[in-house]
C-alpha atoms as a PDB file:
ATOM      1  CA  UNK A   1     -25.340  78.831  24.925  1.00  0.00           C
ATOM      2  CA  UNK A   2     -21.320  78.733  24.174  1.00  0.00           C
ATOM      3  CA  UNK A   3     -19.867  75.945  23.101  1.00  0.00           C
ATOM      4  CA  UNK A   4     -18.137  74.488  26.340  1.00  0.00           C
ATOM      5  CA  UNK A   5     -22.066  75.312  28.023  1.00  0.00           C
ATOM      6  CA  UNK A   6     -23.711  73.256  25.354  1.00  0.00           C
ATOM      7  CA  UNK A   7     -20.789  70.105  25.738  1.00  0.00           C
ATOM      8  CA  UNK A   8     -20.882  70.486  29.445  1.00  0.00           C
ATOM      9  CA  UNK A   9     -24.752  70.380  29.587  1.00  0.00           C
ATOM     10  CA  UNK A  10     -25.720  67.944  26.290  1.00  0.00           C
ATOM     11  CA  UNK A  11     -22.625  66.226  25.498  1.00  0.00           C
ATOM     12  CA  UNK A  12     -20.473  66.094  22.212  1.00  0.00           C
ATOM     13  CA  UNK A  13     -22.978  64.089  20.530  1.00  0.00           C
ATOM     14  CA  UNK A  14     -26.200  67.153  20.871  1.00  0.00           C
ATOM     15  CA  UNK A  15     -23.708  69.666  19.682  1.00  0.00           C
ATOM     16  CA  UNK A  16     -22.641  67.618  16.565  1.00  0.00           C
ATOM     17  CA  UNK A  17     -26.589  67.559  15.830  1.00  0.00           C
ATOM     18  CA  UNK A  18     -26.506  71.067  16.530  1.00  0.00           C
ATOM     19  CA  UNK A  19     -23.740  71.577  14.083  1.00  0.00           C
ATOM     20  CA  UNK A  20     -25.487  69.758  11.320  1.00  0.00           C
ATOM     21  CA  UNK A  21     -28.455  71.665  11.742  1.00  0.00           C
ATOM     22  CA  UNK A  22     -26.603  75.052  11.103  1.00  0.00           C
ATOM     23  CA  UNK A  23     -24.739  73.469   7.949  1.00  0.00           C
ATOM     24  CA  UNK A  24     -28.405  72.818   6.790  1.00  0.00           C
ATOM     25  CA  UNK A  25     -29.473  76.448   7.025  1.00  0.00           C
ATOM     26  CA  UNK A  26     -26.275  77.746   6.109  1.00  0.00           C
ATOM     27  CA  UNK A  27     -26.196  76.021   2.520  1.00  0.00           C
ATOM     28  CA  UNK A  28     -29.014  77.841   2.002  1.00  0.00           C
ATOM     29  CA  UNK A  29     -27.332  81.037   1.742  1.00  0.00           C
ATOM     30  CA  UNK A  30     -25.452  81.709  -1.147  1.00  0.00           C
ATOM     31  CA  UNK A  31     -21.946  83.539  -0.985  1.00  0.00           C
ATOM     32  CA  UNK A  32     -21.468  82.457   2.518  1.00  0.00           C
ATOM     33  CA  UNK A  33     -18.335  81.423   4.087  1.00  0.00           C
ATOM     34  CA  UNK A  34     -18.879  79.236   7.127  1.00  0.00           C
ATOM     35  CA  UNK A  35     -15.804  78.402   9.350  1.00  0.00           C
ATOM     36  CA  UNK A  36     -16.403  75.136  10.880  1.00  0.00           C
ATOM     37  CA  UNK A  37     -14.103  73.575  13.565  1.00  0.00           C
ATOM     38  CA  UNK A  38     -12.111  71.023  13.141  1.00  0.00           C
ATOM     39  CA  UNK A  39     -14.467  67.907  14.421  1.00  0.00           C
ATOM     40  CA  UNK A  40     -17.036  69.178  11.634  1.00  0.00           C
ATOM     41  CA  UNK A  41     -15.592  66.974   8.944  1.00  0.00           C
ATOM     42  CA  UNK A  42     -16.392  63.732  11.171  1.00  0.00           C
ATOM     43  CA  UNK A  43     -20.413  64.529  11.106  1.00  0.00           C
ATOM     44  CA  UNK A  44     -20.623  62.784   7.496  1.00  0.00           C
ATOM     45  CA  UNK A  45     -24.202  64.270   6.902  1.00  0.00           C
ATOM     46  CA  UNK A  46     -23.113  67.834   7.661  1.00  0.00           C
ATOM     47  CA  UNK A  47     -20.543  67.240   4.912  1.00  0.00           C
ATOM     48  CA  UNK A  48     -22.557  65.734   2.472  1.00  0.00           C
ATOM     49  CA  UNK A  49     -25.289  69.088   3.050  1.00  0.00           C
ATOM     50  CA  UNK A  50     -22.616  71.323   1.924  1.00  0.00           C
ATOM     51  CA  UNK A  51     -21.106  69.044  -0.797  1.00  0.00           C
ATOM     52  CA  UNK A  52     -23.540  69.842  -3.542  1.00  0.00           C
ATOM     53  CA  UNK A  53     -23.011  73.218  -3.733  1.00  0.00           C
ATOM     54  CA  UNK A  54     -20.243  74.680  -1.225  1.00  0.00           C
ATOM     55  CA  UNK A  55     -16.424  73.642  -1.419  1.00  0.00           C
ATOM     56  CA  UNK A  56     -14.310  72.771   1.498  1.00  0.00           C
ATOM     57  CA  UNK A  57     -10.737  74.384   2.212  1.00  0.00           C
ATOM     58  CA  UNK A  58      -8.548  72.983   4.618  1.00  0.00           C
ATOM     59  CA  UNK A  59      -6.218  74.833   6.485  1.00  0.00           C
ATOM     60  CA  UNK A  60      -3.788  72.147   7.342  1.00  0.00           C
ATOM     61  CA  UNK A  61      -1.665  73.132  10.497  1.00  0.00           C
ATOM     62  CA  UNK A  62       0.262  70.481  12.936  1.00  0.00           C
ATOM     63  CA  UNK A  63      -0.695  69.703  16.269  1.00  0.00           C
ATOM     64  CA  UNK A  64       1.877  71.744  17.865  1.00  0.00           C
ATOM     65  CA  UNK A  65       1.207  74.961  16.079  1.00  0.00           C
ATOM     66  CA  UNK A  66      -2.724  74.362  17.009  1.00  0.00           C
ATOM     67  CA  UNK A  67      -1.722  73.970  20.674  1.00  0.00           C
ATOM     68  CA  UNK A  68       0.413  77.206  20.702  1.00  0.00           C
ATOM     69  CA  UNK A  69      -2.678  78.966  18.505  1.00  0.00           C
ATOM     70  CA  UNK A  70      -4.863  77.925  20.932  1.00  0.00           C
ATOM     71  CA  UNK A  71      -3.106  78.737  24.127  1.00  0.00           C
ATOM     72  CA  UNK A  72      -4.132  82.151  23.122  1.00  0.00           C
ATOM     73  CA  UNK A  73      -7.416  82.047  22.393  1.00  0.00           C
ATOM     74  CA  UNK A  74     -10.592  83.489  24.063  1.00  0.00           C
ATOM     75  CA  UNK A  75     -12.729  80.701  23.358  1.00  0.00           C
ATOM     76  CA  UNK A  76     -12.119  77.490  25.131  1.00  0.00           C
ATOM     77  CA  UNK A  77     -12.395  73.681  23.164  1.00  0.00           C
ATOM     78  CA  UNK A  78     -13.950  71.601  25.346  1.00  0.00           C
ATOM     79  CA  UNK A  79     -12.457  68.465  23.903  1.00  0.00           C
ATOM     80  CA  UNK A  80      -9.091  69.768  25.005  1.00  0.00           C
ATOM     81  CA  UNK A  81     -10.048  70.828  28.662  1.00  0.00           C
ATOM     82  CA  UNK A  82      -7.622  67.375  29.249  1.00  0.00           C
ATOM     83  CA  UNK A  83      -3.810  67.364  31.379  1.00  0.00           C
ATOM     84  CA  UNK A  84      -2.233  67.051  28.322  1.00  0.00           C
ATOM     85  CA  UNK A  85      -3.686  68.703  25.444  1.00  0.00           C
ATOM     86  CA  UNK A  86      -1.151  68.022  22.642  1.00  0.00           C
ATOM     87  CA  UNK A  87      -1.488  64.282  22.968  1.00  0.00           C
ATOM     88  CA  UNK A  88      -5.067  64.840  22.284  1.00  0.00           C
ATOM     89  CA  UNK A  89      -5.303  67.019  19.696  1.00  0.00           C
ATOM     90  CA  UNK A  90      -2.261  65.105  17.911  1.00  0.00           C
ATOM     91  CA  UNK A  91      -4.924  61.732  18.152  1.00  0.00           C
ATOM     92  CA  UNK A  92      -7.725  63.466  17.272  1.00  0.00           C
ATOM     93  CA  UNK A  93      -5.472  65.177  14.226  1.00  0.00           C
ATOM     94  CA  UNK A  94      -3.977  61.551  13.374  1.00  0.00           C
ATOM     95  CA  UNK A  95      -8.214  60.263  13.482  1.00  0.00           C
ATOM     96  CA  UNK A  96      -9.747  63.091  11.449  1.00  0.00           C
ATOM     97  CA  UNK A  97      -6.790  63.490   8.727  1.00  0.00           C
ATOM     98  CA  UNK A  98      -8.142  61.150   5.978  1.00  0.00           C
ATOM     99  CA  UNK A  99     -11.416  63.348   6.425  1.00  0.00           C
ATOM    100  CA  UNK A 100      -9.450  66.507   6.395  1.00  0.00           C
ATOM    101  CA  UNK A 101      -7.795  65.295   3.127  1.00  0.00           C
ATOM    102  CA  UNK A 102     -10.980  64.920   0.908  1.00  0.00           C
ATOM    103  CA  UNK A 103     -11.202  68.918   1.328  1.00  0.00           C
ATOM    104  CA  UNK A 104     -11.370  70.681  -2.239  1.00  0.00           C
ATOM    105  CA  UNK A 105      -8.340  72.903  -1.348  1.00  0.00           C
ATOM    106  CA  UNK A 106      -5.573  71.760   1.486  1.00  0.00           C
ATOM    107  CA  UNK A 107      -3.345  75.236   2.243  1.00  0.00           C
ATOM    108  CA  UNK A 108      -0.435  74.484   4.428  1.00  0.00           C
ATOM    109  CA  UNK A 109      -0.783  77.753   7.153  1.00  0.00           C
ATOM    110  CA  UNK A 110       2.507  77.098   8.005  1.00  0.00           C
ATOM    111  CA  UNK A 111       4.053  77.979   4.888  1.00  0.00           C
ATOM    112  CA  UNK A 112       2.088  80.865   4.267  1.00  0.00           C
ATOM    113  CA  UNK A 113       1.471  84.103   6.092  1.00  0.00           C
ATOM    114  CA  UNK A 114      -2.322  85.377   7.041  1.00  0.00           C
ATOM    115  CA  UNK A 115      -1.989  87.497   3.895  1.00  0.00           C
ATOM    116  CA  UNK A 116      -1.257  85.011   1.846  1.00  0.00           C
ATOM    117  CA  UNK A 117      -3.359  82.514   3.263  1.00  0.00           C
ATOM    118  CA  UNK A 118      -6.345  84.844   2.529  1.00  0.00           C
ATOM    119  CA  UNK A 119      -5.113  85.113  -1.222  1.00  0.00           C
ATOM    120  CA  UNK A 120      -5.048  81.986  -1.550  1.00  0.00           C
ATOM    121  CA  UNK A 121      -8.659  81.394  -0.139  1.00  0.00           C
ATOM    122  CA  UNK A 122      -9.984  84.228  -2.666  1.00  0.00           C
ATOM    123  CA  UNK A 123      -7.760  83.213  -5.687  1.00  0.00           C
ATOM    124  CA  UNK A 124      -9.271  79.493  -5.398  1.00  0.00           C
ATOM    125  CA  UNK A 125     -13.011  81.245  -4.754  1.00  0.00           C
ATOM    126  CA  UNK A 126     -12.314  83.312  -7.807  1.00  0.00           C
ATOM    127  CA  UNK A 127     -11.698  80.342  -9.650  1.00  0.00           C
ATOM    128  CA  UNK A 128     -14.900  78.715  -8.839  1.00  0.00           C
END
């Protein structure tokens, strides 16, 4: 099921379970790179699975940029299907920020370009 299917048919709650159980199998696999979205952080268990052996980067990025990102993707957020999408995603940002915070590395996307961004990412997983 995609993820609008599995909100529209479970609920937000079922797919944060579903979440958690992915982050379990994935920390099983060395050298991965998962790519979580951004209500991940707020499922404290999944967190503390990876903790213990995987590290966390945050790619910070305001609300406004997100809403432009999005407004191009192929995949649609559920939690955003709303009239006015900014003022949600700006709450939901202002909510989940201390969370984002305790990441291991914060990058600023806005600053940097993809290329640099991606640097950045391998520089830091060099380094670990």
């Amino acid at each position: 099921m995609s993820v609008p299917q599995i909100f529209e048919t479970f609920g937000e709650a079922r797919f944060r379970e579903l979440e958690q159980d992915l982050t379990r199998e994935l920390v099983t696999c060395r050298g991965t790179i998962m790519s979580a979205g951004g209500g991940w952080v707020t499922n404290r268990e999944a967190v503390a699975l990876l903790r213990p052996t995987g590290r966390i980067i945050y790619l910070r990025a305001s609300p406004e940029l997100l809403v432009a990102r999005l407004a191009t993707a192929r995949v649609r957020r559920p939690l955003l299907e709303v009239p006015n999408p900014l003022d949600t995603l700006t709450r939901m940002h202002q909510e989940r920020a201390p969370l984002y915070e305790e990441a291991d590395l914060v990058i600023d996307t806005e600053v940097f370009d993809r290329k640099q961004l991606i640097e950045q990412v391998r520089q830091y997983a060099l380094s670990q």
